[in-house]
Protein backbone atom coordinates (compact mmCIF):
# COMPACT_ATOMS: atom_id res chain seq x y z
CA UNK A 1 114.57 73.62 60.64
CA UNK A 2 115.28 70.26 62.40
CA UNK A 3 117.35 67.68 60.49
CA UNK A 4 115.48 64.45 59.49
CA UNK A 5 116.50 61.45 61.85
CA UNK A 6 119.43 59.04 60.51
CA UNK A 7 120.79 56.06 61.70
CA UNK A 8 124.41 54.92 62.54
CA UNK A 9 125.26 54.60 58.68
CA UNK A 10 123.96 57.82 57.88
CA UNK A 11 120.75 56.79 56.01
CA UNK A 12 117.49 58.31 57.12
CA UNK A 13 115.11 56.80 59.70
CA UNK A 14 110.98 57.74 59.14
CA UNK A 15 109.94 59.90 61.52
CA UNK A 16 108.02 58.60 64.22
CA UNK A 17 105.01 60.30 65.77
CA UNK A 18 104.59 60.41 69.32
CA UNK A 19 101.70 57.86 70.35
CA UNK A 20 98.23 59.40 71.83
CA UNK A 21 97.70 58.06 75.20
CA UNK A 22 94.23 57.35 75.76
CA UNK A 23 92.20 60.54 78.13
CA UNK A 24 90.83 60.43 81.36
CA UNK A 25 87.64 59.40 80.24
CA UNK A 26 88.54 56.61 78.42
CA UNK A 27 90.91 55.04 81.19
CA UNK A 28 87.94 55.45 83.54
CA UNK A 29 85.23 53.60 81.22
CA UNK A 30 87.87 50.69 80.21
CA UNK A 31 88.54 50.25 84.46
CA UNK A 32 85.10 50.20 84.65
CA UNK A 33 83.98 47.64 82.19
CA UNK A 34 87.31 45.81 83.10
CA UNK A 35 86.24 45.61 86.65
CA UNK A 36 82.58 44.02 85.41
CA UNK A 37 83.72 41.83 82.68
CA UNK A 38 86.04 39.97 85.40
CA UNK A 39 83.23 40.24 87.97
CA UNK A 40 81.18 38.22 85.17
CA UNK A 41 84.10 36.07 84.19
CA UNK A 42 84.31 34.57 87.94
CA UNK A 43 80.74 34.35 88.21
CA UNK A 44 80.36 32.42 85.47
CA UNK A 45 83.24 30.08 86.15
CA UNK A 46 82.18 29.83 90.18
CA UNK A 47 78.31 29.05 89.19
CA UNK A 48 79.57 26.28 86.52
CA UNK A 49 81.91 24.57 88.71
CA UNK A 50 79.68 24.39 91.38
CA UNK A 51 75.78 24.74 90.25
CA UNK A 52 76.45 21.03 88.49
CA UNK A 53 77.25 19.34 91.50
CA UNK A 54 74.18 20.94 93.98
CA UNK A 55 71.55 20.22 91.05
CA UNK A 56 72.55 16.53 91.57
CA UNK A 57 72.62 16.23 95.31
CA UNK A 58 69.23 17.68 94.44
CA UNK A 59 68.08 14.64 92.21
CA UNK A 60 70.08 12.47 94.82
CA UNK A 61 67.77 13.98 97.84
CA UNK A 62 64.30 13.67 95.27
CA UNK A 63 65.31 9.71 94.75
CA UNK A 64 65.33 10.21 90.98
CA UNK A 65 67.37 7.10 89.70
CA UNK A 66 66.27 7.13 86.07
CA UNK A 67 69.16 7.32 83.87
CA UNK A 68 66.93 8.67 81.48
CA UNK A 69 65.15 11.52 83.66
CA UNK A 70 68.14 12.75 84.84
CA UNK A 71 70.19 13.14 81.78
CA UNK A 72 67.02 14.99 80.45
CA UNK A 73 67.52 16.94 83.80
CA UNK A 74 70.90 17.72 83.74
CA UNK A 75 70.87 19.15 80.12
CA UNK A 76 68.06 21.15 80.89
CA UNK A 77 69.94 22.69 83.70
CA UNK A 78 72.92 23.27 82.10
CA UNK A 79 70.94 25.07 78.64
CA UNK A 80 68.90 27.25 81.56
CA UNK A 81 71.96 27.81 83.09
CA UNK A 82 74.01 29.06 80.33
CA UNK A 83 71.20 31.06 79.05
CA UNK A 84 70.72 32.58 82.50
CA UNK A 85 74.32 33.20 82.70
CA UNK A 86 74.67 35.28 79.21
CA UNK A 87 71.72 37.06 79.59
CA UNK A 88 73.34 38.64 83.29
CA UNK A 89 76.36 38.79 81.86
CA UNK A 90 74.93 41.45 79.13
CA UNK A 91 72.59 43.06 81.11
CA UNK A 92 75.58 43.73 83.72
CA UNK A 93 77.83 44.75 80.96
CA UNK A 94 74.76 47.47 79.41
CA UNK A 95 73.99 48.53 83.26
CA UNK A 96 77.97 49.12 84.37
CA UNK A 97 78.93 51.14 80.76
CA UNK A 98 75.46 52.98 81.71
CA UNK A 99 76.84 53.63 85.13
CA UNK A 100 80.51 53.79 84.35
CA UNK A 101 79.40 56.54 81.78
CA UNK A 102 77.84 58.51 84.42
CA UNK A 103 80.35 58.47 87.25
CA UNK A 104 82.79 59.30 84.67
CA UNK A 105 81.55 61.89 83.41
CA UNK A 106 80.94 63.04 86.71
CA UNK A 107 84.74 62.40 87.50
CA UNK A 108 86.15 63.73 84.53
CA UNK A 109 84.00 67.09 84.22
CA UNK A 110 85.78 68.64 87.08
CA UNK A 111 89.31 67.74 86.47
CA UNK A 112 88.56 69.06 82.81
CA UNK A 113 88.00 72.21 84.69
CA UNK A 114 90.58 72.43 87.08
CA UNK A 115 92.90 71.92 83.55
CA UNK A 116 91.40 75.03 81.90
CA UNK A 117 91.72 76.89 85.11
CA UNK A 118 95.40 75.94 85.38
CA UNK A 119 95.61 77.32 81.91
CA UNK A 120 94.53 80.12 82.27
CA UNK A 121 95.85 80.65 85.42
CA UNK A 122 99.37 79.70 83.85
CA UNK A 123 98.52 82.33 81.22
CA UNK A 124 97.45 85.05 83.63
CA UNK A 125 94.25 84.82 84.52
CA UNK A 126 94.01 85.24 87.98
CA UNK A 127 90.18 85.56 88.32
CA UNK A 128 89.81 82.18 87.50
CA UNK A 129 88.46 80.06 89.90
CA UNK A 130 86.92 75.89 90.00
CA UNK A 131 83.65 75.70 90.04
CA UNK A 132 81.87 73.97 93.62
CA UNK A 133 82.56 69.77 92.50
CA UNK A 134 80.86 68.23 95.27
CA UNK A 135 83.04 65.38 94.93
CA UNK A 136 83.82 64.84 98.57
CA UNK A 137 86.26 66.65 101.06
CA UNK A 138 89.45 65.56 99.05
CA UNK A 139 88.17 67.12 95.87
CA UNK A 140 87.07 70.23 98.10
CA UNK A 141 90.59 70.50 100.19
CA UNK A 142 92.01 71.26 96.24
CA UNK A 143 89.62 73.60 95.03
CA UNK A 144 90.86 75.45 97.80
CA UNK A 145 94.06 74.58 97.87
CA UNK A 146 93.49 76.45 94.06
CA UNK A 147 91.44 79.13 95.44
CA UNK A 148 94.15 80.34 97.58
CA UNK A 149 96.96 79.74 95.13
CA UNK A 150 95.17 81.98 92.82
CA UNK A 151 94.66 85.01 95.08
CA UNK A 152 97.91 84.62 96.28
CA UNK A 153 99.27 84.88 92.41
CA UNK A 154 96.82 87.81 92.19
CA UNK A 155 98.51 89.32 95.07
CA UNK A 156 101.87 88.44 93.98
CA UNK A 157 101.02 90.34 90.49
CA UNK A 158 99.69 93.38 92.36
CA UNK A 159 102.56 94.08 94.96
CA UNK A 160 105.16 93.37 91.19
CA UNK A 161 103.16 96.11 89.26
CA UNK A 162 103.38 98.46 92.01
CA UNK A 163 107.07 97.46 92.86
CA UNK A 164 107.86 98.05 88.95
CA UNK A 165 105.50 101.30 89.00
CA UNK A 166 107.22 102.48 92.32
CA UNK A 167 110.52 101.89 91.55
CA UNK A 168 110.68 103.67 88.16
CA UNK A 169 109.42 106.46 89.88
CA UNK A 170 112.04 106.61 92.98
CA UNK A 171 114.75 105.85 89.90
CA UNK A 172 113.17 108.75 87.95
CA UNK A 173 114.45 111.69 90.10
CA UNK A 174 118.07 110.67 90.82
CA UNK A 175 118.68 109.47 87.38
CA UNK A 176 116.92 112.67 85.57
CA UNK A 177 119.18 114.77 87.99
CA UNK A 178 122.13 112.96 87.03
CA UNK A 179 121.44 113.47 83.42
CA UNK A 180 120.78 116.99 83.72
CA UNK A 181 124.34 117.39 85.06
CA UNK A 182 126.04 115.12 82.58
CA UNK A 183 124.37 117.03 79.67
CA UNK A 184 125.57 120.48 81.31
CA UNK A 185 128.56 119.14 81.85
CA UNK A 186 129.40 118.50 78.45
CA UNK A 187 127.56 121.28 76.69
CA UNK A 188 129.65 123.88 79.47
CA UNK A 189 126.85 124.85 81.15
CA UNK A 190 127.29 123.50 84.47
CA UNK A 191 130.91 123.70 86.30
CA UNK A 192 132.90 120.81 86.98
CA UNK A 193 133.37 121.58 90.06
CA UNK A 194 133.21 120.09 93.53
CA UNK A 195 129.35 120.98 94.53
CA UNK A 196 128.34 119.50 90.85
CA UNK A 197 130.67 116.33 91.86
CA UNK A 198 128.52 116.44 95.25
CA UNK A 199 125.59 116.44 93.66
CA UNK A 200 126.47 113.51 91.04
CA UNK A 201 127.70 111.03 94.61
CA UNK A 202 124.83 111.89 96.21
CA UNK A 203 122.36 110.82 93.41
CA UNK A 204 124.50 107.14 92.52
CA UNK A 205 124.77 106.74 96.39
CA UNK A 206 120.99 106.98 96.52
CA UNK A 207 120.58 104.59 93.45
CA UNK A 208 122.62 102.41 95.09
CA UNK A 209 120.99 102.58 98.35
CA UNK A 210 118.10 102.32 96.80
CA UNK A 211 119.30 99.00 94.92
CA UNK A 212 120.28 97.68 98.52
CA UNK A 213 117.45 97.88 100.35
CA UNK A 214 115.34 96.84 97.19
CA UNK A 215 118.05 93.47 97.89
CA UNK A 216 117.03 93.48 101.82
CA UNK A 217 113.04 93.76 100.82
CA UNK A 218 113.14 90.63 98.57
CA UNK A 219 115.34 88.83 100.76
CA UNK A 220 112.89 89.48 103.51
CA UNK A 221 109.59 88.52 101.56
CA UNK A 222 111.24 85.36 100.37
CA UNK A 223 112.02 84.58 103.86
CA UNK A 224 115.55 84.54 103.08
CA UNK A 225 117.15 87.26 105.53
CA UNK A 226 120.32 85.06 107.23
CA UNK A 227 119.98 85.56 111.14
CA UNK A 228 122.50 83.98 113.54
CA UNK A 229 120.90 84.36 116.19
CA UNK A 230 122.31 84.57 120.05
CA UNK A 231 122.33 85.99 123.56
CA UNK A 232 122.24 89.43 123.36
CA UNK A 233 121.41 92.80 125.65
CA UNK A 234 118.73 94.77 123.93
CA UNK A 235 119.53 97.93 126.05
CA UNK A 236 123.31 98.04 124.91
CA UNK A 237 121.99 97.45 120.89
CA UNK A 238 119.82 100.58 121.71
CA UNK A 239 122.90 103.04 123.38
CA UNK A 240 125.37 101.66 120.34
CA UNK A 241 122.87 102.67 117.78
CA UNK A 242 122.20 105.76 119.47
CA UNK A 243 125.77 106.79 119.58
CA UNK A 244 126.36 105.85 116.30
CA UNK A 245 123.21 107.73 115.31
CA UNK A 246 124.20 110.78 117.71
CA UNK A 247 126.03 113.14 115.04
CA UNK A 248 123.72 113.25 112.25
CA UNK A 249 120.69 114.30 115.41
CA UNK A 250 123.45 116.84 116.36
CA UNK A 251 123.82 118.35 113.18
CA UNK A 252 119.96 119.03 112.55
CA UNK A 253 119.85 120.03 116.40
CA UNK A 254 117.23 116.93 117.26
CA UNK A 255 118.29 116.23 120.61
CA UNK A 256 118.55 112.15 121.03
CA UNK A 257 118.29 110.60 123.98
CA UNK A 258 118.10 106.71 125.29
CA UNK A 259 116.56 104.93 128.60
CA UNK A 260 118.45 101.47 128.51
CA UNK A 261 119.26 101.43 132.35
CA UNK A 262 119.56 97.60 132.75
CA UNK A 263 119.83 94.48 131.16
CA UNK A 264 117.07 93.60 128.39
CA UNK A 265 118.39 89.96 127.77
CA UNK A 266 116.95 88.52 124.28
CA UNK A 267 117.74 85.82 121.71
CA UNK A 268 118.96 87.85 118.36
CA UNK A 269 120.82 88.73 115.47
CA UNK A 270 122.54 91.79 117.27
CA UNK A 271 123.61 92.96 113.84
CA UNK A 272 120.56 92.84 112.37
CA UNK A 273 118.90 94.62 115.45
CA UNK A 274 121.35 97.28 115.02
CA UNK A 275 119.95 97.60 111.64
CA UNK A 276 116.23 97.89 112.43
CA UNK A 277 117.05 100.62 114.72
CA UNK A 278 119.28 102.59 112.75
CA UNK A 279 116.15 102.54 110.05
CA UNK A 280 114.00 103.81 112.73
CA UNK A 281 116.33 106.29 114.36
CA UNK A 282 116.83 107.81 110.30
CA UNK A 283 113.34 107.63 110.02
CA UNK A 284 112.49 109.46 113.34
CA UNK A 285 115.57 111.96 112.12
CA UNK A 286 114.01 113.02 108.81
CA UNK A 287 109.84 113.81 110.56
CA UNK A 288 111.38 115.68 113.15
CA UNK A 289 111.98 119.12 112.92
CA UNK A 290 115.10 120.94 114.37
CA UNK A 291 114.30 121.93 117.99
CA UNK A 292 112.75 118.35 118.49
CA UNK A 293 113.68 115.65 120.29
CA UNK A 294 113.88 111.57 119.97
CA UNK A 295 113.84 108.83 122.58
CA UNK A 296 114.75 105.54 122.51
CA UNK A 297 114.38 103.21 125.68
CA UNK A 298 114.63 99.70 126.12
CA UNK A 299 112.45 97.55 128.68
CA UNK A 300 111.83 94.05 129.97
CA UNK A 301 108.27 93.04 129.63
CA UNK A 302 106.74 89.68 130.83
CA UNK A 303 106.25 88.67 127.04
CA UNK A 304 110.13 89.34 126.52
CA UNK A 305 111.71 92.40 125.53
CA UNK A 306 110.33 96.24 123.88
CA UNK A 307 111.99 99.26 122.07
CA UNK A 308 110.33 101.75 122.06
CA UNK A 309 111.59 104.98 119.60
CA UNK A 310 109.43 107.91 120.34
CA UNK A 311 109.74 111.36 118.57
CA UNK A 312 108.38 114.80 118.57
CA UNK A 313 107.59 114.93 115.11
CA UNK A 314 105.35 114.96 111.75
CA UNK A 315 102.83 112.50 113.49
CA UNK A 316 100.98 109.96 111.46
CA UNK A 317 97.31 109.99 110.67
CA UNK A 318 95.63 107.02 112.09
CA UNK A 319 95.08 105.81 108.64
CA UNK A 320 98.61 106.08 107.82
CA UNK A 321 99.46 103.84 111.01
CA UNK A 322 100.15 100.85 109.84
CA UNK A 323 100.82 101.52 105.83
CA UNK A 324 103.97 103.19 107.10
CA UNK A 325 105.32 99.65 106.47
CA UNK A 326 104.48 99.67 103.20
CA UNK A 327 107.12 99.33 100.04
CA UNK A 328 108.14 103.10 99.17
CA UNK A 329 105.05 104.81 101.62
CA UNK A 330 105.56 108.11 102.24
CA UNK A 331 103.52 110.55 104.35
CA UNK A 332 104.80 113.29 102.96
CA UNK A 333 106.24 112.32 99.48
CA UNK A 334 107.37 115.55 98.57
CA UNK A 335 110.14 116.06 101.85
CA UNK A 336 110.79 112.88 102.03
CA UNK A 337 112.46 112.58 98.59
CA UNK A 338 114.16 115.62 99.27
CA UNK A 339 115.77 114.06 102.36
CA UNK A 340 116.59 110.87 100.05
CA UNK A 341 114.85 108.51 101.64
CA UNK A 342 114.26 105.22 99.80
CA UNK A 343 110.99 104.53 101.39
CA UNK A 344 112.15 100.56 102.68
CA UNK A 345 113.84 101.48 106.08
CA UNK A 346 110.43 100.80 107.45
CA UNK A 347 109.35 97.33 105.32
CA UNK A 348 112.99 96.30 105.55
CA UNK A 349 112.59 97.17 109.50
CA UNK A 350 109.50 95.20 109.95
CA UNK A 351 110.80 92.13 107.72
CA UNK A 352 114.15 91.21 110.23
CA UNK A 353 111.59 92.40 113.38
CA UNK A 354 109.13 89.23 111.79
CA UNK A 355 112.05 86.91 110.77
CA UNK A 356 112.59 87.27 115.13
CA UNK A 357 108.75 86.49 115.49
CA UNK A 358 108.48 89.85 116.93
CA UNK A 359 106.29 92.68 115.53
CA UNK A 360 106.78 96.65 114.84
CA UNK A 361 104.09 99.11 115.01
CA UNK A 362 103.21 102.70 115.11
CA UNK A 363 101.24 104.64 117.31
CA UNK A 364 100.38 108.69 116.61
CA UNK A 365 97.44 110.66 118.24
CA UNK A 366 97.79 112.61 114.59
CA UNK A 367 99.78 114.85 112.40
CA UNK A 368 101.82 117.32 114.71
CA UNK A 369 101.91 115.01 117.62
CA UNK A 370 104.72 113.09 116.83
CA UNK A 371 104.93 109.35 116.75
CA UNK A 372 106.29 106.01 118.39
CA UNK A 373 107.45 103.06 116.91
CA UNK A 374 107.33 99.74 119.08
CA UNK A 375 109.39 96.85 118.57
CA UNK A 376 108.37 94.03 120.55
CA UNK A 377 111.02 90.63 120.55
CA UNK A 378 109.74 86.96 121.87
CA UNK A 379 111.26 85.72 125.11
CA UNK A 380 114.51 84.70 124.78
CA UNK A 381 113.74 80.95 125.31
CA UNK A 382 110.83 81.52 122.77
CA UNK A 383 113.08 83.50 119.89
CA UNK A 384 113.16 82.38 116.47
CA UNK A 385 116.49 80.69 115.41
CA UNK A 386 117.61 80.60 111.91
């Protein structure tokens, strides 16, 4: 409960409650009438100063000299005038609150509107929408300036349900697994021995990889990846990664291979490079089968600089081509887990190929036929510094 208000000798001061500005509306109708009751004002001071003085150039010009007549004249005028005067001044009072009424409630309808909508978009309504105004191309440009706000909301809401729906799934299997082990563990069932151990790293490294490139994704979609960008050989990325990448293809007996004969010059984060191929060159790794092979070659092109990483793989389906890119897409869920894949090496990939103004994408003829992923980087005068 709050404490009453006191003042500096610790009496109590009454409460005071918060004043109630006037709406809208009523600001509108007061500007209006304002606007007309000064209109009226000047016309009634301009037409007394001056009508006087015309009237008797008037009588001067007619060659009235009686004293008498004009006197009689002049307060005749000046009665006509004034009841002339307050007559327009009411009757343009009664015709601007008519109109003022109108045009505000014309005004204020709309913004009413766009207040509930902002409600309820605030509360979660992301159907809402403002309906057509027809209050000129400002009041248009912010409908859809709302319009678009609201679908991208929508859109935000969709990809966070399916992020939160996705990720307690990928979270599920690792974390059940380690469970299963702990409880074994202490009831004696399972040995504490080195392949249990194995198993226990492998799972918290893949929650922690996961958690990483979970990091990288929302980095990436907040346009927040940190390149330092710089002159850099695309061909000796490619034959670093591929010799870095060389044992694990050895050990599944993929043969790797890379075409990076000369110079590719281009304007990039050679770290962060290195990364996008080492996602593709683990992602070509885990659709290929032992006895296949992957290629990587590097190439000049008059638009700037390719990568192309070609393997002899799963394939993709054509409709698969490009949600490949997708958060946690899998084409074959089931083996893909198994290998521990966090399903981001491909967004994550695509993200720091974009953040270069460059763009990834697949190609397949279909499943069995293997696949090639292109990376294609701006000119190096033309590259993206951040």
């Amino acid at each position: 409960m709050t404490p009453p208000a006191t003042d500096s000798g610790g009496g109590r001061r009454p409460r005071t409650r918060p004043r109630t500005r006037p709406g809208l509306a009523a600001r509108l109708f007061a500007a209006q009438l304002f606007v007309v009751l000064a209109g009226a004002l000047t016309l009634a001071v301009v037409a007394v100063s001056v009508a006087p003085g015309i009237f008797a150039g008037h009588m001067d010009r007619a060659g009235e000299t009686d004293p008498m007549v004009r006197s009689h004249a002049e307060q005749a005028f000046d009665a006509a005038l004034g009841i002339a005067l307050g007559v327009a001044v009411l009757v343009a009072i009664a015709t601007a609150a008519a109109v003022a009424a109108f045009v505000v409630r014309r005004l204020v309808t709309p913004v009413t509107q766009l207040a509930r909508a902002a409600d309820a978009l605030a509360a979660g309504d992301y159907t809402t929408r403002i309906p057509e105004a027809r209050l000129g191309p400002e009041f248009d440009r912010l409908t859809a300036a709302f319009t678009r706000m609201a679908d991208r909301l929508a859109r935000t809401e969709t990809v966070r349900r399916r992020l939160m729906s996705d990720l307690a799934h990928e979270m599920r299997t690792p974390l059940t697994t380690v469970q299963a082990h702990v409880d074994g563990l202490e009831d004696g069932v399972v040995a504490p021995d080195a392949a249990t151990w194995q198993v226990l790293r492998d799972q918290v490294d893949r929650l922690q990889r996961l958690a990483s490139d979970l990091a990288e994704v929302s980095a990436a979609e907040e346009h927040a990846l940190s390149l330092r960008t710089e002159p850099a050989d695309l061909a000796r990325i490619a034959s670093a990664a591929v010799e870095a990448a060389a044992p694990g293809f050895a050990a599944k007996h993929v043969t790797l291979t890379v075409d990076a004969a000369g110079p590719v010059p281009v304007q990039a984060d050679e770290v962060r490079l290195q990364q996008v191929l080492a996602n593709l060159l683990d992602n070509a790794l885990r659709h290929t089968p032992p006895g296949g092979s992957v290629r990587v070659r590097a190439r000049r092109h008059d638009s700037g600089a390719v990568l192309d990483v070609s393997d002899t793989g799963d394939g993709i389906a054509a409709e698969e081509l490009d949600a490949v890119f997708h958060r946690f897409h899998r084409v074959d869920s089931a083996r893909t887990r198994t290998n521990g894949g966090s399903g981001l090496g491909l967004t994550i990939a695509r993200a720091i190929v974009t953040a270069h103004g460059g763009t990834v994408t697949a190609a397949s003829d279909g499943p069995g036929t293997g696949a090639t992923f292109t990376v294609r980087l701006p000119d190096e005068r033309a590259a993206v510094h951040t």
